[in-house]
PDB file of N, CA and C in Angstrom:
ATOM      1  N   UNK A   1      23.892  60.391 -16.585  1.00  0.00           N
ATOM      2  CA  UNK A   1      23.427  61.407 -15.657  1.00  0.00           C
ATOM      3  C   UNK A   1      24.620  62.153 -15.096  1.00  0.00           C
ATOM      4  N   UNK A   2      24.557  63.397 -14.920  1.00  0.00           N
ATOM      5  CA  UNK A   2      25.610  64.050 -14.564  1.00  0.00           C
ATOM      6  C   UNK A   2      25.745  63.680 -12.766  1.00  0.00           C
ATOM      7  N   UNK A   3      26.760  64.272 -12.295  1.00  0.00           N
ATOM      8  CA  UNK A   3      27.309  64.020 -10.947  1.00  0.00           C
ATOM      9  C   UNK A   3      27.361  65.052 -10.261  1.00  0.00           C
ATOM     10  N   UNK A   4      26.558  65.248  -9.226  1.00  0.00           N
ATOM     11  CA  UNK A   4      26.467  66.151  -8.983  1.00  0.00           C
ATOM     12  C   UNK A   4      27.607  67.056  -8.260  1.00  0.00           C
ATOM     13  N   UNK A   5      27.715  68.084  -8.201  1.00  0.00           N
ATOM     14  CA  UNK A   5      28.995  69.388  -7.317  1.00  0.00           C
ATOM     15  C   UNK A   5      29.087  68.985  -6.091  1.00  0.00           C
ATOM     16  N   UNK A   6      30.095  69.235  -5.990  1.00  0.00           N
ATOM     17  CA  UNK A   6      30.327  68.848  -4.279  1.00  0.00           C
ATOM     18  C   UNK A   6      29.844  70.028  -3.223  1.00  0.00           C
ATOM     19  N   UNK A   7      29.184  71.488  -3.957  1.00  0.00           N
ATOM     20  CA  UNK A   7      28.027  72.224  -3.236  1.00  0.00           C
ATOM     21  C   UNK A   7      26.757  71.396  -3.118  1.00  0.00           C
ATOM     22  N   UNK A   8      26.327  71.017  -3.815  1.00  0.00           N
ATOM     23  CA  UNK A   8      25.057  70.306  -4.179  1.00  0.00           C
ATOM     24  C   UNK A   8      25.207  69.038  -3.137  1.00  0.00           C
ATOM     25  N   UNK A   9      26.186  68.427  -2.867  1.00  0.00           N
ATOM     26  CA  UNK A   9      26.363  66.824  -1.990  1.00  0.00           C
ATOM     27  C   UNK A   9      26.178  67.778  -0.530  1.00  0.00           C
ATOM     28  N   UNK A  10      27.440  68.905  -0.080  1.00  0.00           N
ATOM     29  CA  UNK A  10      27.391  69.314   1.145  1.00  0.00           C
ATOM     30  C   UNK A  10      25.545  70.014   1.564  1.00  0.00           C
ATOM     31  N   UNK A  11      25.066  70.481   0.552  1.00  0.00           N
ATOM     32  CA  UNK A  11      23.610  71.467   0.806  1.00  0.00           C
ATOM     33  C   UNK A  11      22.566  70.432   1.405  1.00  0.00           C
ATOM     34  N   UNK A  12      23.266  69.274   0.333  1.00  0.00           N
ATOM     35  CA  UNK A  12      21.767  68.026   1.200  1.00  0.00           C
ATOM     36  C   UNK A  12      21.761  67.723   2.690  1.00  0.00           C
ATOM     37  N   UNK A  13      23.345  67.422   2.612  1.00  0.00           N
ATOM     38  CA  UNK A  13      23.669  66.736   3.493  1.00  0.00           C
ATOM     39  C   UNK A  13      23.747  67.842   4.995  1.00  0.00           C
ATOM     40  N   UNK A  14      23.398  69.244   4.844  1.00  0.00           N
ATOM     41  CA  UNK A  14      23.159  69.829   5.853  1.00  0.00           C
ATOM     42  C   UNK A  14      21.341  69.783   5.752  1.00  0.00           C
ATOM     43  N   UNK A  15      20.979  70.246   4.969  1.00  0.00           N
ATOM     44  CA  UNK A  15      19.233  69.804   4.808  1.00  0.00           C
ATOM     45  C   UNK A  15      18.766  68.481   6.083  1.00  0.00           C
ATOM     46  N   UNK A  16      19.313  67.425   5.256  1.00  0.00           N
ATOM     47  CA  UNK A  16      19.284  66.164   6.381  1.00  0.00           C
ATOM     48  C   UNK A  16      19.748  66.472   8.058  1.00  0.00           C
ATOM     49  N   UNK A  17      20.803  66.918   7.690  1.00  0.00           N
ATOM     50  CA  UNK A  17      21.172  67.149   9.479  1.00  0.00           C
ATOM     51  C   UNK A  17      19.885  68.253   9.791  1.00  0.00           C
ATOM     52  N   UNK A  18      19.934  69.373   9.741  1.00  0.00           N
ATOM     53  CA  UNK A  18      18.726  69.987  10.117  1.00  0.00           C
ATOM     54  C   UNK A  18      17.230  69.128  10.294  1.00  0.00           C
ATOM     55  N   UNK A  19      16.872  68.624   9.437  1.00  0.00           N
ATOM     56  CA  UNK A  19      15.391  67.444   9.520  1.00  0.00           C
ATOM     57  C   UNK A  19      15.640  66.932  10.475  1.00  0.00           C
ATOM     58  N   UNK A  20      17.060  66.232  10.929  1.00  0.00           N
ATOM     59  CA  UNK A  20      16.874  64.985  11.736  1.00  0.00           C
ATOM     60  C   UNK A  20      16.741  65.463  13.387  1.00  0.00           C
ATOM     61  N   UNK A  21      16.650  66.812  13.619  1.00  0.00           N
ATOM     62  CA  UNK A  21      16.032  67.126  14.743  1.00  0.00           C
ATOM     63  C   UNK A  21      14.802  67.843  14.780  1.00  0.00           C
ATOM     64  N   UNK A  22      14.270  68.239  13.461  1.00  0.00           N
ATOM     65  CA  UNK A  22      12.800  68.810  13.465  1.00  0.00           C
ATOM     66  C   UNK A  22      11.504  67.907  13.240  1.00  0.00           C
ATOM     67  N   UNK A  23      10.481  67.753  13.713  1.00  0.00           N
ATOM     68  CA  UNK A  23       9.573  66.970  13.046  1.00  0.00           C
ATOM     69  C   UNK A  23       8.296  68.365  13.413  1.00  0.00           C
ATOM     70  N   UNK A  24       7.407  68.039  12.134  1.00  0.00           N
ATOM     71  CA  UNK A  24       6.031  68.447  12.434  1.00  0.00           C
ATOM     72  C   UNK A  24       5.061  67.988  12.904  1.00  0.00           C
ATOM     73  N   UNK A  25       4.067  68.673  13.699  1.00  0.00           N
ATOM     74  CA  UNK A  25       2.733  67.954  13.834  1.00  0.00           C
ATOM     75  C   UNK A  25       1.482  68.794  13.565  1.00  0.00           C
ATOM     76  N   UNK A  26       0.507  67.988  13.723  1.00  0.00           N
ATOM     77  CA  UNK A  26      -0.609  69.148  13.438  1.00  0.00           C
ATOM     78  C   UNK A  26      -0.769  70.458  14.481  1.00  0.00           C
ATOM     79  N   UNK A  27      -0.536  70.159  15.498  1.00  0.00           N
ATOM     80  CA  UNK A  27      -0.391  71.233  16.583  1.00  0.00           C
ATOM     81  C   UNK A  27       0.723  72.380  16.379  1.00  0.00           C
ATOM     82  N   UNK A  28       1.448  71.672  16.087  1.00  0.00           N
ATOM     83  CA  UNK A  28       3.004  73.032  15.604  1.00  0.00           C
ATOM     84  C   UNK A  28       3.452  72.536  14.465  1.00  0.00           C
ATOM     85  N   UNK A  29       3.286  72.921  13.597  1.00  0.00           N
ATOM     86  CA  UNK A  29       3.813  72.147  12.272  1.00  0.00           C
ATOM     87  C   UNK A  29       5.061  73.014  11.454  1.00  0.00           C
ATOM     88  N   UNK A  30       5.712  72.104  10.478  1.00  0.00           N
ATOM     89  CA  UNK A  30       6.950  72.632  10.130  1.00  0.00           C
ATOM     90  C   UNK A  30       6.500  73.562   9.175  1.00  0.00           C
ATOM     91  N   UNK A  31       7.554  74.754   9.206  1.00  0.00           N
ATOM     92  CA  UNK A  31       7.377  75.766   8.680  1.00  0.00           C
ATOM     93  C   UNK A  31       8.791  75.668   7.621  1.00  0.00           C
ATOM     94  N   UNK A  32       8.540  75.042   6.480  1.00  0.00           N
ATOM     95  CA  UNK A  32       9.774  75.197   5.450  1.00  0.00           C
ATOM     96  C   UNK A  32       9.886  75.754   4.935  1.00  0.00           C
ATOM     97  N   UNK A  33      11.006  76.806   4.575  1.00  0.00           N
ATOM     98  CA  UNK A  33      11.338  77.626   4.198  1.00  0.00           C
ATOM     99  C   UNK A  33      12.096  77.333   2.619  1.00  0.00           C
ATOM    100  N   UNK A  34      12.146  77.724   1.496  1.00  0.00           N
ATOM    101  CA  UNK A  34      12.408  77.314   0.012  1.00  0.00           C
ATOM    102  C   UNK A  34      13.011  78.794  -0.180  1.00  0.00           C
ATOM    103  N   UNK A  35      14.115  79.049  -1.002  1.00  0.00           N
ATOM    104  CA  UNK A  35      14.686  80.031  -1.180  1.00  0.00           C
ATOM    105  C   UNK A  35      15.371  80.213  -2.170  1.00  0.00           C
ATOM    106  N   UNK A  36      15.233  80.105  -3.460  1.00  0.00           N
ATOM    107  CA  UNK A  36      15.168  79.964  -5.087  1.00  0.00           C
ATOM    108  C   UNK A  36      16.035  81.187  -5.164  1.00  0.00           C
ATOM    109  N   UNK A  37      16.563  81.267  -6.493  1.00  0.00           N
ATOM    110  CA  UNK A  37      16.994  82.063  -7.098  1.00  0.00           C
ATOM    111  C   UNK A  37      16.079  83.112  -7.518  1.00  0.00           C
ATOM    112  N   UNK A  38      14.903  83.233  -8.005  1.00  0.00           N
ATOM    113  CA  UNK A  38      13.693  83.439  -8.509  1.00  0.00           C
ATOM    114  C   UNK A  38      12.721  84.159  -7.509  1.00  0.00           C
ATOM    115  N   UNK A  39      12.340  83.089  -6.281  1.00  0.00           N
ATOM    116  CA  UNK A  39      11.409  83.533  -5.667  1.00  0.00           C
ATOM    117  C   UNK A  39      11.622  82.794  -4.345  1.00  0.00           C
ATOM    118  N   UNK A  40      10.902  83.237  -3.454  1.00  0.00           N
ATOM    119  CA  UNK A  40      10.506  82.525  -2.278  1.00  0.00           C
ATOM    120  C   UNK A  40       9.432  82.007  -1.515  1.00  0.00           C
ATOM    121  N   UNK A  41       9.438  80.618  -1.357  1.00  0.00           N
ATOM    122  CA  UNK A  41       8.161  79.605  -0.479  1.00  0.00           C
ATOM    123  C   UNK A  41       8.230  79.329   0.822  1.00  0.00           C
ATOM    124  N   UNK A  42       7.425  79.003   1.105  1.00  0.00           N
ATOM    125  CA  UNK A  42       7.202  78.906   2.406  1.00  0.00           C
ATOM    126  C   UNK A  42       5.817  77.564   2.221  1.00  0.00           C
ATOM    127  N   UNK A  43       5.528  76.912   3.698  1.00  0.00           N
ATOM    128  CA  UNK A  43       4.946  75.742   3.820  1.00  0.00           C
ATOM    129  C   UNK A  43       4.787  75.324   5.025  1.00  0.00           C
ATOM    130  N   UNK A  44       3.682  74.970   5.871  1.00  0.00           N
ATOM    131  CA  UNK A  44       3.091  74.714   6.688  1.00  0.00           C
ATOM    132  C   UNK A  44       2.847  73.030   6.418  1.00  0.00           C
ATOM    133  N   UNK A  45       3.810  72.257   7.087  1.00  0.00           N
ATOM    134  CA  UNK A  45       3.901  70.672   6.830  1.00  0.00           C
ATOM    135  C   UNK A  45       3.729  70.174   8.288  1.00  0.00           C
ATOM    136  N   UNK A  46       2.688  69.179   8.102  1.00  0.00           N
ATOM    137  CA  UNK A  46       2.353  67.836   9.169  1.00  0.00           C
ATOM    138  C   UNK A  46       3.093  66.722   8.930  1.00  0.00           C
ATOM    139  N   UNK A  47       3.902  66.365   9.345  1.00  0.00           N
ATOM    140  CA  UNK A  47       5.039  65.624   9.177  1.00  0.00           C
ATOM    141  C   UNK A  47       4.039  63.809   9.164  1.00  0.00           C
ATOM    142  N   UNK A  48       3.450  63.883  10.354  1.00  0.00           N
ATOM    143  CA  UNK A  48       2.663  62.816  11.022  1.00  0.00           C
ATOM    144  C   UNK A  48       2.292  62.196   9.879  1.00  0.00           C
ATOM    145  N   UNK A  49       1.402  63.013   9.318  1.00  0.00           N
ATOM    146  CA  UNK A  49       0.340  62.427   8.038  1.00  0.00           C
ATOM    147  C   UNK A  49       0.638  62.710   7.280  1.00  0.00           C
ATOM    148  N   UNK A  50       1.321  63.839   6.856  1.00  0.00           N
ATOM    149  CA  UNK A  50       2.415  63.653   5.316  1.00  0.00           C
ATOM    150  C   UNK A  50       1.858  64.936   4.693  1.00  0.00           C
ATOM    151  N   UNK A  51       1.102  65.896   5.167  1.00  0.00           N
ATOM    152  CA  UNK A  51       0.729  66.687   4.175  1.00  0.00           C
ATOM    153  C   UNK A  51       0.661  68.133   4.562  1.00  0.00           C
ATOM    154  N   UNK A  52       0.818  68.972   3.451  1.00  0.00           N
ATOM    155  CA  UNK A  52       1.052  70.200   3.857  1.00  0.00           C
ATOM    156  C   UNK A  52      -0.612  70.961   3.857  1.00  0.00           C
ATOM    157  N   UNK A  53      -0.198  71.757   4.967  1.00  0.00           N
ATOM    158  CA  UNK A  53      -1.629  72.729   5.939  1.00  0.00           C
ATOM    159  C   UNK A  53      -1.642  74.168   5.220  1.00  0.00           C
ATOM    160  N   UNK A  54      -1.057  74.382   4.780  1.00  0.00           N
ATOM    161  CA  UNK A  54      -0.835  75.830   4.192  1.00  0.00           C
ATOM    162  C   UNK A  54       0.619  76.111   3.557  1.00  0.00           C
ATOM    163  N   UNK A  55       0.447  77.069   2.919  1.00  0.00           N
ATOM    164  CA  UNK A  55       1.326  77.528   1.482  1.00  0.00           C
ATOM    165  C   UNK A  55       1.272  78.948   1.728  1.00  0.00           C
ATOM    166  N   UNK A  56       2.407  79.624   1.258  1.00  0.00           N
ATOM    167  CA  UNK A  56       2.840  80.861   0.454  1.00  0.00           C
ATOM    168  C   UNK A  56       4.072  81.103  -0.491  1.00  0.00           C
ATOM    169  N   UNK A  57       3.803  81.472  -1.376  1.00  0.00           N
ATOM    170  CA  UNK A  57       4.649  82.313  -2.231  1.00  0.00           C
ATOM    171  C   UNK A  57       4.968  83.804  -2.582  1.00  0.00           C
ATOM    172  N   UNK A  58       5.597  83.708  -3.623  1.00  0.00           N
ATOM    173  CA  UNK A  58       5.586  85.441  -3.754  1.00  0.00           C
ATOM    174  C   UNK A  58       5.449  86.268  -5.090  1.00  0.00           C
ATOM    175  N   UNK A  59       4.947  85.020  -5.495  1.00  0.00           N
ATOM    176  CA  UNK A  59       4.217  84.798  -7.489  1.00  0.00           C
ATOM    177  C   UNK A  59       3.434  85.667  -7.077  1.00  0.00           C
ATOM    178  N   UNK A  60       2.693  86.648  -6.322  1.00  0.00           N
ATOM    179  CA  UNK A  60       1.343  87.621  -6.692  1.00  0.00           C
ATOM    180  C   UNK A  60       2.313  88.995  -5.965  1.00  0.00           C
ATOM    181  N   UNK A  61       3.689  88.936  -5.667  1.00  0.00           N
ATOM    182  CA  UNK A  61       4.363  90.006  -4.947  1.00  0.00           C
ATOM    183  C   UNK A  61       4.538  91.189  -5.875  1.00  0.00           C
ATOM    184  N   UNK A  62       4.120  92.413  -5.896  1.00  0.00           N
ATOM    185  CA  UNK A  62       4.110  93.152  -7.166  1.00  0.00           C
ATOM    186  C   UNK A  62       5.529  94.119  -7.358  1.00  0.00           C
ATOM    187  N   UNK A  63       6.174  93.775  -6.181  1.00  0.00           N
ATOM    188  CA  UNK A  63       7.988  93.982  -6.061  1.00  0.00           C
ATOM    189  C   UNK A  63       8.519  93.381  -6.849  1.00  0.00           C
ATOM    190  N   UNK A  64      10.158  93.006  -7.079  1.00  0.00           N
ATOM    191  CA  UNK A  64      10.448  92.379  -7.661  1.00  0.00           C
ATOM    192  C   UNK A  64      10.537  91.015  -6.408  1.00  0.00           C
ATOM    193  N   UNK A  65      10.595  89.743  -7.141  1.00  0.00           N
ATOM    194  CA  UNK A  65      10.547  88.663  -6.639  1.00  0.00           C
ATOM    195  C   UNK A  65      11.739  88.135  -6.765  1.00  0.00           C
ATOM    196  N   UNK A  66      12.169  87.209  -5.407  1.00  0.00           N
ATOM    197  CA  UNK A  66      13.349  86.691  -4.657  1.00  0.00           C
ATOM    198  C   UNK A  66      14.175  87.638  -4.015  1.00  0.00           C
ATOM    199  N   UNK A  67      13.588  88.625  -3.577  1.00  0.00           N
ATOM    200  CA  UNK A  67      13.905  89.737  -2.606  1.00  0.00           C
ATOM    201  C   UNK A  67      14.351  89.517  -0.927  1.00  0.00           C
ATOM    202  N   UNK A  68      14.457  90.141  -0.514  1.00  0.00           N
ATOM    203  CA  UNK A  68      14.091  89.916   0.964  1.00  0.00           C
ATOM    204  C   UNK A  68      12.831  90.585   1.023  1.00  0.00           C
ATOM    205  N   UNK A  69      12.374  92.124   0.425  1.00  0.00           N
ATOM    206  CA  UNK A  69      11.246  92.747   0.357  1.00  0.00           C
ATOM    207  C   UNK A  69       9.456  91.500   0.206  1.00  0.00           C
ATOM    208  N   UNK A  70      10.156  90.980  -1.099  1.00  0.00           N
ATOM    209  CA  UNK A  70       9.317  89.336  -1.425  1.00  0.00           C
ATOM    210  C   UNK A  70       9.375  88.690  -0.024  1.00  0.00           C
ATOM    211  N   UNK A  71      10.205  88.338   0.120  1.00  0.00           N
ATOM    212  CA  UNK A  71      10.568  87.413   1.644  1.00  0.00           C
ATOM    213  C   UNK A  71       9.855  87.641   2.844  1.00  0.00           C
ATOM    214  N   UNK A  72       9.553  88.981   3.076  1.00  0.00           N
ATOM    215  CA  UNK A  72       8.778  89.571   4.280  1.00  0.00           C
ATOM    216  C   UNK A  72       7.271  89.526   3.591  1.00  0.00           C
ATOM    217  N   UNK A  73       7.039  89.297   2.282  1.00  0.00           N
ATOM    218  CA  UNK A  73       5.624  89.326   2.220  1.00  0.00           C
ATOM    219  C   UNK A  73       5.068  88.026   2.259  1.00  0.00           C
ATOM    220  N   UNK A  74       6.224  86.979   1.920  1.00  0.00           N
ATOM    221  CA  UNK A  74       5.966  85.775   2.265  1.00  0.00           C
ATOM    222  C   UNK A  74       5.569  85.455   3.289  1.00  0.00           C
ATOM    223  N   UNK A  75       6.326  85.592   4.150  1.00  0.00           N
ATOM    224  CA  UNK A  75       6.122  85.553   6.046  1.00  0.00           C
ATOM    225  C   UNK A  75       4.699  85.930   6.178  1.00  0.00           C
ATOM    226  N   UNK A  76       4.468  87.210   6.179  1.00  0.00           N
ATOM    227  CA  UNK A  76       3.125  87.868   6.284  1.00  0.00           C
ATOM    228  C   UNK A  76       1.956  86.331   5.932  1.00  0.00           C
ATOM    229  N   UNK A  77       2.091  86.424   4.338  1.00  0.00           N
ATOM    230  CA  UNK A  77       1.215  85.531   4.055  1.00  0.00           C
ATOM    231  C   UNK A  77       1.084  84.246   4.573  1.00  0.00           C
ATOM    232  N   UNK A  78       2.366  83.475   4.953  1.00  0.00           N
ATOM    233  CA  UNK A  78       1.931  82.557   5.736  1.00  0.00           C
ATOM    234  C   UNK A  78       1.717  82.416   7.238  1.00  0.00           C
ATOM    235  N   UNK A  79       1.826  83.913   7.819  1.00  0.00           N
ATOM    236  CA  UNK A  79       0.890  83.872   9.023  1.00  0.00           C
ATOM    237  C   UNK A  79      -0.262  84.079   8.966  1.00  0.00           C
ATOM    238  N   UNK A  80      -0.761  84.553   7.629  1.00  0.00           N
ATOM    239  CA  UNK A  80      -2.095  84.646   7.657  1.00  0.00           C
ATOM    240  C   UNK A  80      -3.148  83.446   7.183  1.00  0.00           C
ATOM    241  N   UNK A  81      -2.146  82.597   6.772  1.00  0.00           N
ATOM    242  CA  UNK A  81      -2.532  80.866   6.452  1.00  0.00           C
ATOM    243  C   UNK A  81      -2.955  80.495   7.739  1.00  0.00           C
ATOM    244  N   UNK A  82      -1.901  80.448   8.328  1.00  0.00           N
ATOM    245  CA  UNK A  82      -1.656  80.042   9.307  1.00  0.00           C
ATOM    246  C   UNK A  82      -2.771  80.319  10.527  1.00  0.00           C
ATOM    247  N   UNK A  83      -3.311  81.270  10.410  1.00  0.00           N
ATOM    248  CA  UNK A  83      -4.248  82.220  11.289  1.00  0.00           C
ATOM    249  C   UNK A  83      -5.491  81.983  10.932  1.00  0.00           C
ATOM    250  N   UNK A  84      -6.060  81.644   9.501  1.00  0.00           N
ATOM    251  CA  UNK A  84      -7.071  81.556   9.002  1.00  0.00           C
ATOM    252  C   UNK A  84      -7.580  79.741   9.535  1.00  0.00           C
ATOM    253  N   UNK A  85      -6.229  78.762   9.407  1.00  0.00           N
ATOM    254  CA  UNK A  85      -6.066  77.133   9.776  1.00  0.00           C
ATOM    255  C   UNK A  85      -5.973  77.070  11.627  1.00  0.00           C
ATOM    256  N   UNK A  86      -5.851  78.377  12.035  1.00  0.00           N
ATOM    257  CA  UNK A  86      -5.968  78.335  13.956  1.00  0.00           C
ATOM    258  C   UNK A  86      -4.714  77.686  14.514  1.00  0.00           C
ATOM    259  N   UNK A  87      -3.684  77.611  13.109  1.00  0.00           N
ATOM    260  CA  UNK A  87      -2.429  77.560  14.260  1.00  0.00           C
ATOM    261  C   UNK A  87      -1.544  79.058  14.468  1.00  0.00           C
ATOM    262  N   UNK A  88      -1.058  78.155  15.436  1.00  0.00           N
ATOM    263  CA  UNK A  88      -0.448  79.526  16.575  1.00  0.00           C
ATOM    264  C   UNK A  88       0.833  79.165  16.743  1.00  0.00           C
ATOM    265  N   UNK A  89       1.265  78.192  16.262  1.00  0.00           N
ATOM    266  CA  UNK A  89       3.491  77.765  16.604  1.00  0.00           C
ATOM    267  C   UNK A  89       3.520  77.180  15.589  1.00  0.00           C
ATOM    268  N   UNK A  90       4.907  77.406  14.915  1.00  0.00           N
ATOM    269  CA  UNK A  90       5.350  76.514  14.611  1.00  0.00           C
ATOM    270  C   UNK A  90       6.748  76.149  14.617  1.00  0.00           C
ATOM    271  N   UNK A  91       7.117  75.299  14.053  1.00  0.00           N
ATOM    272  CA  UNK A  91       9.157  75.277  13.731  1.00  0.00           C
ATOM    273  C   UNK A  91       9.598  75.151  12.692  1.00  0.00           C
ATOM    274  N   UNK A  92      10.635  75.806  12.779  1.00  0.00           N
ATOM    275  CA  UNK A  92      11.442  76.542  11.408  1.00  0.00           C
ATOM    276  C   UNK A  92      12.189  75.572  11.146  1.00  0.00           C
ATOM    277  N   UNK A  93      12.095  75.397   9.686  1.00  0.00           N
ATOM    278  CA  UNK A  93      13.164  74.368   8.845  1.00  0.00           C
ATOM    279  C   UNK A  93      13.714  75.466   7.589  1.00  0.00           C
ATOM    280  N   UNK A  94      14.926  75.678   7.993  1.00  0.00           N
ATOM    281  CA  UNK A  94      15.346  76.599   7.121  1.00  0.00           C
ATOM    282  C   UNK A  94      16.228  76.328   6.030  1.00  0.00           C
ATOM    283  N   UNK A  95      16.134  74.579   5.750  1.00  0.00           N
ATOM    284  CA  UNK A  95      16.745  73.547   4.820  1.00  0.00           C
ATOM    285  C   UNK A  95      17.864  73.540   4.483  1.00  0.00           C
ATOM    286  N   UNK A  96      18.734  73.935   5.492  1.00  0.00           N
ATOM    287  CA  UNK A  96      20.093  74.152   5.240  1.00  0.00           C
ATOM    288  C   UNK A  96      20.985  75.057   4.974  1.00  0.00           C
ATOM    289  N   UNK A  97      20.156  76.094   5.022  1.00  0.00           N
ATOM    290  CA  UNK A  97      20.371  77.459   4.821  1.00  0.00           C
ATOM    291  C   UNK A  97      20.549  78.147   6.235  1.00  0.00           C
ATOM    292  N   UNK A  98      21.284  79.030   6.304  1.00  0.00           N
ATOM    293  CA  UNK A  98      21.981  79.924   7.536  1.00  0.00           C
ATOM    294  C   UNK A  98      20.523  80.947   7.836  1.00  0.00           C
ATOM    295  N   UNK A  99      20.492  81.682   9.421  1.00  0.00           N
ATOM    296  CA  UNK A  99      19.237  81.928   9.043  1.00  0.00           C
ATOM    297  C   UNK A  99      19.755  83.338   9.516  1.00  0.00           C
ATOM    298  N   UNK A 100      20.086  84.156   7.701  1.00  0.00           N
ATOM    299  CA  UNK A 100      20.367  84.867   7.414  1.00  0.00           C
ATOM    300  C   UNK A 100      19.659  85.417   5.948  1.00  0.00           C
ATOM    301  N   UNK A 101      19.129  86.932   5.786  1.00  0.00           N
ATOM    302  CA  UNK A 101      18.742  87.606   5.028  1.00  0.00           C
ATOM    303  C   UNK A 101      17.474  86.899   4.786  1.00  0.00           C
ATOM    304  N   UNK A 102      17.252  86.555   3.537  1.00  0.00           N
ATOM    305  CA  UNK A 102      15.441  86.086   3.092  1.00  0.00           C
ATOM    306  C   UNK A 102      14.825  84.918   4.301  1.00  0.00           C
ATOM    307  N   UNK A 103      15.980  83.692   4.654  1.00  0.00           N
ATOM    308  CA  UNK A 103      15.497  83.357   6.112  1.00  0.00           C
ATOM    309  C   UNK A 103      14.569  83.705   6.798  1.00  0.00           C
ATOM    310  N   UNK A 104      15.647  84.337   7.425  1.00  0.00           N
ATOM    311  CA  UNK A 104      15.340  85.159   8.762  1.00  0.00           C
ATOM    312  C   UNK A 104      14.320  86.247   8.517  1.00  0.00           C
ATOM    313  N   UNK A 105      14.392  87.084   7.197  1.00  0.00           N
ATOM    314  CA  UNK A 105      13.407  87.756   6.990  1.00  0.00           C
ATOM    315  C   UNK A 105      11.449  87.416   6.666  1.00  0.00           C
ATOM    316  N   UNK A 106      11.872  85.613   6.489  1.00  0.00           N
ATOM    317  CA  UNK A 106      10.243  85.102   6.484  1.00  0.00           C
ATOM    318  C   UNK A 106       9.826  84.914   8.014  1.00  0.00           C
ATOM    319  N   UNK A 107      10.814  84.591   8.685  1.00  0.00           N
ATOM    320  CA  UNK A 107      10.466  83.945   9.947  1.00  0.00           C
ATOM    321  C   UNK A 107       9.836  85.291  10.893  1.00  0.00           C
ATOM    322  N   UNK A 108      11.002  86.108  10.889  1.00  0.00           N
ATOM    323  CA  UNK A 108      10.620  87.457  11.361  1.00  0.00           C
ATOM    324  C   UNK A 108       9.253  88.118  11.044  1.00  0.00           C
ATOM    325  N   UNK A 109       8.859  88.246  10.030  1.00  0.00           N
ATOM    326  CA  UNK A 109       7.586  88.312   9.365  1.00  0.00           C
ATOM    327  C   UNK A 109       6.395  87.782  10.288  1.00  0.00           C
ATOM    328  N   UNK A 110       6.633  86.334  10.195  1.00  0.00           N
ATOM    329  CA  UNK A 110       5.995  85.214  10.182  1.00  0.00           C
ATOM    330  C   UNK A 110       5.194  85.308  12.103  1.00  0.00           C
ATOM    331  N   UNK A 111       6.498  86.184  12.577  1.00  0.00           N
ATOM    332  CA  UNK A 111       6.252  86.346  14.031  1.00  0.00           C
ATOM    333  C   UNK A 111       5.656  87.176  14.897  1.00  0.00           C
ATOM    334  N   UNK A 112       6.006  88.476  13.671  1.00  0.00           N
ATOM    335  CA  UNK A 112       5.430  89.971  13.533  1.00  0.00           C
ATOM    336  C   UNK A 112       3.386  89.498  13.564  1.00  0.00           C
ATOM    337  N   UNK A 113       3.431  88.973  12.525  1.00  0.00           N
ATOM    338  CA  UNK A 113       2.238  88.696  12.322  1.00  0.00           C
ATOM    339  C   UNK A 113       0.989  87.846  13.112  1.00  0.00           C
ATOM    340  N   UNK A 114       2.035  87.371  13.940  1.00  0.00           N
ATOM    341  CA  UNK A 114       1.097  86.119  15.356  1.00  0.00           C
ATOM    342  C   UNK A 114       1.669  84.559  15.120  1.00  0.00           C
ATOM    343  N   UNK A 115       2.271  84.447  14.517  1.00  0.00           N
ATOM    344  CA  UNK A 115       2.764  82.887  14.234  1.00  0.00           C
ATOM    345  C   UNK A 115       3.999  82.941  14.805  1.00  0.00           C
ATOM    346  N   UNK A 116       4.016  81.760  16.098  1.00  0.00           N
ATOM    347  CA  UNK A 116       4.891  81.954  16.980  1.00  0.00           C
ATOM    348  C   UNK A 116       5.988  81.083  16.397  1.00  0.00           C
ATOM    349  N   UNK A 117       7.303  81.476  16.531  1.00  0.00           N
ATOM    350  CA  UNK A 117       8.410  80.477  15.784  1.00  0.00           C
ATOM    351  C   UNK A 117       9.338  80.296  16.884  1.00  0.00           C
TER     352      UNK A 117
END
């Protein structure tokens, strides 16, 4: 098995530090943020019980995808998850990532739209 880069060891190991002060619940649940080369996700997670409340992607975005343009339609869509499931907060897990450009651009979205972050 290969070994992994010493980008790849530092990315987790900020991932982890970030988690270890966020938790979800059903009342405000984590809002994770995924940020691919490709495309961008998003996720509405109950930490408590283990399972995720809502989803978006940007597989139906008719832009090009892994944009920030994608990124803001993400947001959108998962406030409208979010809105349709009657939550109203949640907290941002931005997995280790700076919350800069596609970030910041779901969250922003995400806030625009009624989903309080």
């Amino acid at each position: 098995m290969k070994t992994p880069q010493r980008h790849q060891i530092v990315y987790r190991q900020r991932t982890r530090r970030v988690r270890a002060v966020i938790n979800g619940t059903a009342i405000r649940p984590r809002l994770s943020v995924l940020i691919g080369t490709r495309s961008n996700q998003a996720q509405l997670i109950d930490d408590v019980t283990g399972t995720t409340l809502a989803s978006a992607t940007d597989f139906d975005f008719t832009g090009k995808r892994g944009t920030v343009a994608s990124a803001t339609y993400v947001g959108q869509k998962i406030a409208e998850a979010a809105a349709a499931k009657k939550i109203s907060t949640a907290v941002l897990d931005r997995r280790g990532r700076r919350y800069h450009g596609r970030v910041a651009a779901i969250a922003e979205s995400a806030r625009e739209h009624g989903l309080a972050i």
